[in-house]
Protein backbone atom coordinates (compact mmCIF):
# COMPACT_ATOMS: atom_id res chain seq x y z
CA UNK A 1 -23.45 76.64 -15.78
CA UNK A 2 -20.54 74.13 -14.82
CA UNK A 3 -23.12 72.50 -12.20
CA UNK A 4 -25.67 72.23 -14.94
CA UNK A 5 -23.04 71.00 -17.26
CA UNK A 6 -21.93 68.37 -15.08
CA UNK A 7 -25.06 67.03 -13.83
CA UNK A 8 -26.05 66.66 -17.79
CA UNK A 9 -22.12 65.60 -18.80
CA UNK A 10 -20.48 64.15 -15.82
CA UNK A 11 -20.99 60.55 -17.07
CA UNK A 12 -19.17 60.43 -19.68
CA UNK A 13 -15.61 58.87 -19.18
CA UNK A 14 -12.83 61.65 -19.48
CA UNK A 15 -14.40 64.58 -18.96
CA UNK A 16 -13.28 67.58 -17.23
CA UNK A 17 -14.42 71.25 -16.25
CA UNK A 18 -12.54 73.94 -15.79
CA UNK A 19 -13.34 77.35 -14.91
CA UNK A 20 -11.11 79.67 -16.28
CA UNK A 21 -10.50 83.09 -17.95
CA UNK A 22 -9.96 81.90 -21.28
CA UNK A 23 -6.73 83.94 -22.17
CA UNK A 24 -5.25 82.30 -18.77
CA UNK A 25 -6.05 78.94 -19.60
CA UNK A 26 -4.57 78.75 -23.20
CA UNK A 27 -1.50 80.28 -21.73
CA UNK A 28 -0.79 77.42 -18.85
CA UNK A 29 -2.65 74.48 -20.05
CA UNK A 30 -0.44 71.77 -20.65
CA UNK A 31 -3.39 69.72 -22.36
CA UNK A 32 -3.83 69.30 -26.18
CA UNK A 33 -7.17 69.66 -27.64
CA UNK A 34 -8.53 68.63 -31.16
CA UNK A 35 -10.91 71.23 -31.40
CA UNK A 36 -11.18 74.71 -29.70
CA UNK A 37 -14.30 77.06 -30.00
CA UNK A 38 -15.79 79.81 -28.38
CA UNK A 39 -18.63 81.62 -28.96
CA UNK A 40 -18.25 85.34 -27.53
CA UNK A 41 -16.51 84.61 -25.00
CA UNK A 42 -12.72 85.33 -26.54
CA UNK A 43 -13.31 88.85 -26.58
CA UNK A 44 -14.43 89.88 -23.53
CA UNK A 45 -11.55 87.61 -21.99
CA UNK A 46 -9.33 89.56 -24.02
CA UNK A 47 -10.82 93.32 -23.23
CA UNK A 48 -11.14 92.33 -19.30
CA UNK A 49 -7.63 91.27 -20.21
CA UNK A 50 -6.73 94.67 -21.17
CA UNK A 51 -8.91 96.24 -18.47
CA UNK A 52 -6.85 94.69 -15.86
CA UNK A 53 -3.17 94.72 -17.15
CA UNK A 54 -3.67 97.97 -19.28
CA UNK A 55 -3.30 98.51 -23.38
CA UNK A 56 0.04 97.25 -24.57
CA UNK A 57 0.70 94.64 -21.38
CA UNK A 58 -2.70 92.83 -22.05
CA UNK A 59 -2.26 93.01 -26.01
CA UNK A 60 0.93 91.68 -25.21
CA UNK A 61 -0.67 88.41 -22.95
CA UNK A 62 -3.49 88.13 -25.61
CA UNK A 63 -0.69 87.92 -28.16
CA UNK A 64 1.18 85.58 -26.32
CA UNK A 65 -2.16 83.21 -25.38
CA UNK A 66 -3.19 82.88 -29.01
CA UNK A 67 -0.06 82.26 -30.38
CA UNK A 68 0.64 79.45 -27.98
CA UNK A 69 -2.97 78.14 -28.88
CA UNK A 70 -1.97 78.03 -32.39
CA UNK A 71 0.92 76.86 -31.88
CA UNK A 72 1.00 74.09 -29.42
CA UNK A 73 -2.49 73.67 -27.78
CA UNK A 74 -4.08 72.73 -30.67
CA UNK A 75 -3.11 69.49 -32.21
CA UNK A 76 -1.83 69.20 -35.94
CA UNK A 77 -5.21 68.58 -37.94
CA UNK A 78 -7.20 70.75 -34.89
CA UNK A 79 -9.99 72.70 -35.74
CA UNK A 80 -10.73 75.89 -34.20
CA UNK A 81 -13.73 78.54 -34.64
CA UNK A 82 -14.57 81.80 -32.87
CA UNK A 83 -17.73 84.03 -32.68
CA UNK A 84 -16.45 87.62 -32.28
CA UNK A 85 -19.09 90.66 -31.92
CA UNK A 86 -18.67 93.41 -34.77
CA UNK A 87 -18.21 96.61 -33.06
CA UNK A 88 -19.30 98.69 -36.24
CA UNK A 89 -23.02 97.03 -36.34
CA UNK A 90 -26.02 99.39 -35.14
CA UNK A 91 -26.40 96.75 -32.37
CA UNK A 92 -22.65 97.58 -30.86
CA UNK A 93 -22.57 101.04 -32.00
CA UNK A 94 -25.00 102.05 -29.98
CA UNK A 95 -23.61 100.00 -26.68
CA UNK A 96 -20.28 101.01 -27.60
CA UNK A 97 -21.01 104.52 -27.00
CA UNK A 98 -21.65 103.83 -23.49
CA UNK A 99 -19.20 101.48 -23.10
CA UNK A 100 -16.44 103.99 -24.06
CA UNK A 101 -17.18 106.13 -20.49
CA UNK A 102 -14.85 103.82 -18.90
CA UNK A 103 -13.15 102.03 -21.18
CA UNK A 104 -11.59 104.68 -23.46
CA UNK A 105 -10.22 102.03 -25.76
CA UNK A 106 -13.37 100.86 -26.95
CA UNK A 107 -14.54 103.11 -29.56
CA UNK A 108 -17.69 102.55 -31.51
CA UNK A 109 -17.82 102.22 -35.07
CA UNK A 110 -14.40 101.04 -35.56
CA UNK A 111 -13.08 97.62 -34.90
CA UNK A 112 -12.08 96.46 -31.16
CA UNK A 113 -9.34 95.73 -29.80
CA UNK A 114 -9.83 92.21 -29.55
CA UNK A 115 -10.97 91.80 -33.23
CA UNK A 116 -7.81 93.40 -34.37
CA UNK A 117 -5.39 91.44 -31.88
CA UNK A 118 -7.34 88.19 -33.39
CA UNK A 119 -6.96 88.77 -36.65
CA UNK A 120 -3.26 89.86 -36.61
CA UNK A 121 -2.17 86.55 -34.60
CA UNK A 122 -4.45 84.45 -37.23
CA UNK A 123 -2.63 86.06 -39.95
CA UNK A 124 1.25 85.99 -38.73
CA UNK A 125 -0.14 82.26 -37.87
CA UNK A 126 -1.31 81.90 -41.54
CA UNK A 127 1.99 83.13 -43.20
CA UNK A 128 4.26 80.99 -40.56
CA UNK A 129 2.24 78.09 -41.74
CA UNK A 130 0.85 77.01 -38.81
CA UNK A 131 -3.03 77.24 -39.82
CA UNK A 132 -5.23 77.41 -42.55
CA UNK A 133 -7.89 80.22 -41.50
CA UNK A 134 -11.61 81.87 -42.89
CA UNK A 135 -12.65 84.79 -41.96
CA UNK A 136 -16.21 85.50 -42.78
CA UNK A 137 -18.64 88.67 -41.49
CA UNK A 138 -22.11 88.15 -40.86
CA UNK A 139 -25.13 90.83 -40.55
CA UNK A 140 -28.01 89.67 -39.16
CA UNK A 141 -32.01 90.42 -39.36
CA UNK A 142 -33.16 93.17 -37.25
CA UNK A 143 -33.67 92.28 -33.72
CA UNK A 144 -37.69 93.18 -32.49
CA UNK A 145 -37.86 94.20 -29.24
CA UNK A 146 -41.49 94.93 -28.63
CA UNK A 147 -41.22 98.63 -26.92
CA UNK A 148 -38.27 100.79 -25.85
CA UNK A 149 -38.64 99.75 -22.34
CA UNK A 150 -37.46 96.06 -23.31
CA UNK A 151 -34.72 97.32 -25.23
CA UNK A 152 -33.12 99.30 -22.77
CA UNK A 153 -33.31 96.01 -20.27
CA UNK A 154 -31.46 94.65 -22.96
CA UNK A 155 -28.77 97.07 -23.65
CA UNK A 156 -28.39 98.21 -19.71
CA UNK A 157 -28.16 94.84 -18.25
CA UNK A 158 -26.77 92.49 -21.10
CA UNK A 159 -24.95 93.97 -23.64
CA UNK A 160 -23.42 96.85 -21.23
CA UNK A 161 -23.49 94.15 -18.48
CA UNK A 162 -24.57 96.25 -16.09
CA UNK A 163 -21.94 98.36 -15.52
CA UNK A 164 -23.41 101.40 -14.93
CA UNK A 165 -26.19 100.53 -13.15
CA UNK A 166 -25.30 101.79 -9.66
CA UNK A 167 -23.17 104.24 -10.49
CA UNK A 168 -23.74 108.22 -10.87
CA UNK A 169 -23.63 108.23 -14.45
CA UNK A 170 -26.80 105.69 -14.92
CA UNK A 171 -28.86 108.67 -15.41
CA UNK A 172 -26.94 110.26 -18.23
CA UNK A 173 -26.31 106.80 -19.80
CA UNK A 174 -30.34 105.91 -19.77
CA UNK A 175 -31.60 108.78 -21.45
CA UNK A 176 -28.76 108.92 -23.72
CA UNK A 177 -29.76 105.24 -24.78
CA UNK A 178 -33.24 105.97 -24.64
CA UNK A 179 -32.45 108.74 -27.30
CA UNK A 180 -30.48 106.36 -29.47
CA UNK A 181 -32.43 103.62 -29.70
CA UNK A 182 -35.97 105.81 -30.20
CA UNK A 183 -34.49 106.77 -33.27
CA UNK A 184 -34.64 102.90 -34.77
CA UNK A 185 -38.09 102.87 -33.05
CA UNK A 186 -40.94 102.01 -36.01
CA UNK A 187 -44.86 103.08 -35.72
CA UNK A 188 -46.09 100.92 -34.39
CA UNK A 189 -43.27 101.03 -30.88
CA UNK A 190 -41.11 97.92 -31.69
CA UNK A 191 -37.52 98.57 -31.92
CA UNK A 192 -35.44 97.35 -34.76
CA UNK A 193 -31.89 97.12 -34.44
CA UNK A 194 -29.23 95.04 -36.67
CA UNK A 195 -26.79 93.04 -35.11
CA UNK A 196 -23.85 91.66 -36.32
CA UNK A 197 -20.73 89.28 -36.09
CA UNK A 198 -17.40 87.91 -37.06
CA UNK A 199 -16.52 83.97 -37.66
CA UNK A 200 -13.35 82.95 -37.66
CA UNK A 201 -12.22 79.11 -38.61
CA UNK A 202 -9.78 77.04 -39.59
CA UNK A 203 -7.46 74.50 -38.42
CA UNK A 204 -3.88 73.99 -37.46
CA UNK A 205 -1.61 71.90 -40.67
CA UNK A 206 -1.27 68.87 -39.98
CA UNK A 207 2.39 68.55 -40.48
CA UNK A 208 3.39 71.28 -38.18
């Protein structure tokens, strides 16, 4: 992607690439930015985050990254907006149930980790007065995939990642899928599932 991006980009005068987990970089970068998105992305930094320091010490760092985002890395007037995945739509549900074999902390049907961590830094932000903030959730049209078989390439390898692919559970985790997603499965094959997402935007004042 950063080849790609740089072979398309590179010409422009003052650009730069990093490649980064995104929690690390807004904790170290001494840069200033006028406008910080991401679209996904925050989250899993912030679970792999967790994954790798544990519960409270990687709440802790996520804590810490945001805050100095909000604080310092974005410029007075900056804007900022974030994609986050709802864990309570049929789409993460049912990946979420998989998902919580090895990573106890992610339960489905209740909010994640990361959403929650968000939200709370956004609104301590919001009553220091650092940033204005929206918060808006967003349910999307069924997704189609044309046959079960397409779906579970989906689910296995994108929205599970892969994780259990070579491992001795992949088995038990298939057919358990297979189950769950046959029952949003409509006459004609095709397999309807609703997905669904957080936005959250907003900028930092402009006299702080």
């Amino acid at each position: 992607m950063l080849s790609y991006l740089r072979s398309e980009v590179a010409p422009e005068k003052g650009t730069r690439f990093y490649k980064s987990d995104a929690l690390s970089f807004l904790a170290t970068t001494t840069h200033t930015y006028d406008g910080v998105f991401s679209l996904w992305s925050l989250s899993h930094s912030v679970h792999q985050n967790i994954d790798k320091k544990g519960e409270r010490a990687g709440e802790a760092y996520a804590s810490y990254a945001l805050r100095r985002l909000f604080g310092s890395v974005l410029k007075p007037g900056g804007r900022f907006f974030f994609i986050h995945f709802d864990s309570c739509s049929e789409e993460q549900r049912i990946s979420l149930r998989q998902r919580h074999r090895i990573d106890k902390w992610l339960q489905p049907g209740v909010p994640s980790p990361s959403q929650l961590i968000v939200e709370r830094i956004l609104r301590d932000s919001a009553n220091e007065g650092l940033i204005t903030f929206r918060r808006q959730h967003l349910k999307g049209a069924d997704i189609i995939y044309s046959d079960l078989n397409e779906a579970l390439e989906t689910f296995m390898n994108f929205h599970m990642e892969g994780v259990f692919n070579r491992t001795r559970e992949f088995r038990n985790v298939l057919a358990e899928l297979a189950d769950d997603l046959r029952r949003h499965e409509g006459a004609d094959g095709t397999i309807a599932i609703k997905p669904g997402c957080f936005i959250f935007s907003g900028e930092r004042r402009e006299n702080t």
